[in-house]
C-alpha atoms as a PDB file:
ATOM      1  CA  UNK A   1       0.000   0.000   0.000  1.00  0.00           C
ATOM      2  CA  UNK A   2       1.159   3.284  -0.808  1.00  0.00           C
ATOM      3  CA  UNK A   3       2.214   5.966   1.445  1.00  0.00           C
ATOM      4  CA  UNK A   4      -0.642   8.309   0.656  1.00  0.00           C
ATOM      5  CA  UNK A   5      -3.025   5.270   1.220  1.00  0.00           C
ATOM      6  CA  UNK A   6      -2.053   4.798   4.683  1.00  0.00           C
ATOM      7  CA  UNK A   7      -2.082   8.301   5.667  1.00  0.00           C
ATOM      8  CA  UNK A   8      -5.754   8.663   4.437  1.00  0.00           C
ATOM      9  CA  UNK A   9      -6.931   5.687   6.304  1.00  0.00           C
ATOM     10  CA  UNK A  10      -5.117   6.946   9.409  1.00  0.00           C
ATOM     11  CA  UNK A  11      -6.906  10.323   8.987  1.00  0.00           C
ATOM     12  CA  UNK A  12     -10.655  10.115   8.739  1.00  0.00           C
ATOM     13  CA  UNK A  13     -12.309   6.802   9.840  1.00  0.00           C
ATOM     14  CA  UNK A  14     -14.669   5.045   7.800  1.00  0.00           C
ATOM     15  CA  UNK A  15     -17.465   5.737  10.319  1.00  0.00           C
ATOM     16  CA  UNK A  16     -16.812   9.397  10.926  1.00  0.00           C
ATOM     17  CA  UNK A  17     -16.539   9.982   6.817  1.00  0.00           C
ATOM     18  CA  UNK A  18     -20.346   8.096   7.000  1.00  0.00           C
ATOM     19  CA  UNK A  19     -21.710  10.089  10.027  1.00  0.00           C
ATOM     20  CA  UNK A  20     -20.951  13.481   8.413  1.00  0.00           C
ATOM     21  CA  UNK A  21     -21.954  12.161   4.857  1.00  0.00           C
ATOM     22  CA  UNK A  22     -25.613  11.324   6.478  1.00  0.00           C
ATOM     23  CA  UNK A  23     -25.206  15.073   8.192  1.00  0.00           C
ATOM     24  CA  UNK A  24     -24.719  16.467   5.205  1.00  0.00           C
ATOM     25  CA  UNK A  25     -27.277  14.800   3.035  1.00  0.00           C
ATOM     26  CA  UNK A  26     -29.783  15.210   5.934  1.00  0.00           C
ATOM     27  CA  UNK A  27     -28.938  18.964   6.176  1.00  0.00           C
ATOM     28  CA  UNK A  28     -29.828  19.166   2.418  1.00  0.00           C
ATOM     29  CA  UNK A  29     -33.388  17.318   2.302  1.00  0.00           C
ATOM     30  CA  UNK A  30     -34.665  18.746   6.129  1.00  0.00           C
ATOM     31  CA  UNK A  31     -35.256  21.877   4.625  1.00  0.00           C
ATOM     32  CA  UNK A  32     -37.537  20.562   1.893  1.00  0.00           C
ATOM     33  CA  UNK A  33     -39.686  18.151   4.456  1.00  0.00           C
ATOM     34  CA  UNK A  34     -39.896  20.876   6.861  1.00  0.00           C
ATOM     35  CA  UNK A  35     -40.870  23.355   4.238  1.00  0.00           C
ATOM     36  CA  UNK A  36     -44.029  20.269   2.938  1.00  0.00           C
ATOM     37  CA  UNK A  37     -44.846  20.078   6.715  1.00  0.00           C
ATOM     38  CA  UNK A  38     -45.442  23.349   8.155  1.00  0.00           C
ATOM     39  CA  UNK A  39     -46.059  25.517   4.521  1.00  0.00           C
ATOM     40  CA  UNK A  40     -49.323  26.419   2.863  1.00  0.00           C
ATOM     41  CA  UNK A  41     -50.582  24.350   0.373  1.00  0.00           C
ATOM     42  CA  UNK A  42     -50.124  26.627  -2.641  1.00  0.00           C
ATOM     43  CA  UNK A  43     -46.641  26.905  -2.591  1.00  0.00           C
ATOM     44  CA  UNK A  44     -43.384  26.001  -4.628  1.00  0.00           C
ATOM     45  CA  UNK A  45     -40.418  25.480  -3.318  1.00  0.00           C
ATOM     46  CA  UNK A  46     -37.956  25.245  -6.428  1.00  0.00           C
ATOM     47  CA  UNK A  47     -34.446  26.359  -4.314  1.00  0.00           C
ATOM     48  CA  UNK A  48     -35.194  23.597  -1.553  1.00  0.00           C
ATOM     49  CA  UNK A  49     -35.988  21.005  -3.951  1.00  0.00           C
ATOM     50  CA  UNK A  50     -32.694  21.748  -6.355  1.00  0.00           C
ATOM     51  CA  UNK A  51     -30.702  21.501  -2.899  1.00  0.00           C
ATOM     52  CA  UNK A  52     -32.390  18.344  -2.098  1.00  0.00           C
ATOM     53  CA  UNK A  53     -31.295  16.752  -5.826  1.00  0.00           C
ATOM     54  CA  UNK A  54     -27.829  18.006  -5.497  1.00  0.00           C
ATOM     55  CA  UNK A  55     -27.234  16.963  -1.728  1.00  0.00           C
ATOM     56  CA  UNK A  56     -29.043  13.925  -1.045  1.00  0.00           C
ATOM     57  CA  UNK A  57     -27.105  12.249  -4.019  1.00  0.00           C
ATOM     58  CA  UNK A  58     -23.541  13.708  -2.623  1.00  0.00           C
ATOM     59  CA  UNK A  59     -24.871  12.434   1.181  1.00  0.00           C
ATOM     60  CA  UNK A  60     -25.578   8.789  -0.656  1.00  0.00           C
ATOM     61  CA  UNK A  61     -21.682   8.886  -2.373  1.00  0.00           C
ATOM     62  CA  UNK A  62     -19.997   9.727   1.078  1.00  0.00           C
ATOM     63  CA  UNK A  63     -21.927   7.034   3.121  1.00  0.00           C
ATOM     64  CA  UNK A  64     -20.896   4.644   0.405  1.00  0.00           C
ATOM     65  CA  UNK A  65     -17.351   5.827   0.729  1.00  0.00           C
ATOM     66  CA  UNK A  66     -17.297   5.423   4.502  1.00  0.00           C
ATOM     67  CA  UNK A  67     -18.578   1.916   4.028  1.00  0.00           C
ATOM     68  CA  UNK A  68     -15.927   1.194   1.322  1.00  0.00           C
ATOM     69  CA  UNK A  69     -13.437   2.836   3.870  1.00  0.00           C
ATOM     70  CA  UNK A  70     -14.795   0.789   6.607  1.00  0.00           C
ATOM     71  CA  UNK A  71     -14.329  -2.339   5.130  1.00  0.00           C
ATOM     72  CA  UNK A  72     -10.695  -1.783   3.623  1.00  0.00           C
ATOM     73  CA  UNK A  73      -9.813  -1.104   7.054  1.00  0.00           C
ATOM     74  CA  UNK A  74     -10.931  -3.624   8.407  1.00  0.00           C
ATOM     75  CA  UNK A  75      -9.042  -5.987   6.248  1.00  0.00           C
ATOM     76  CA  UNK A  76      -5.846  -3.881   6.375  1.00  0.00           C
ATOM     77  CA  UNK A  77      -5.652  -4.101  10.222  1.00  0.00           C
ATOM     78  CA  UNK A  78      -6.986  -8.049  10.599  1.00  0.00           C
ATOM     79  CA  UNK A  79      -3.767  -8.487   7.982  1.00  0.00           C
ATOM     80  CA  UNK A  80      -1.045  -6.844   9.930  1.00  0.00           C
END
């Protein structure tokens, strides 16, 4: 493994790159479901539904990328 491998899997831990992926993605799509819940029927929320595309997707990558991280980890410690 290179050197630039093992200092990124020393830095962030699988599970803290998921937890703040899930933050993020759940910071994005809170607005819009708070916005459905407590707004009046006729309106539109265009802005909190284009934040809700564009984050929830990024949120999905990084919790797949902390599971990926996760599970190299795993392996890379169980081998040493």
């Amino acid at each position: 493994m290179s050197c630039l491998e093992e200092t990124l899997l020393r830095r962030k831990s699988g599970l803290t790159i998921m937890v703040w992926s899930f933050v993020i993605g759940l910071g994005g799509v809170l607005p819009l479901l708070l916005y459905l819940v407590l707004s009046p029927v006729a309106g539109n929320p265009i802005g909190l539904g284009l934040l809700a595309v564009v984050v929830g997707p990024v949120g999905g990558v990084g919790v797949v990328l902390g599971l990926i991280v996760m599970l190299v980890q795993k392996f890379v410690r169980r081998e040493q």
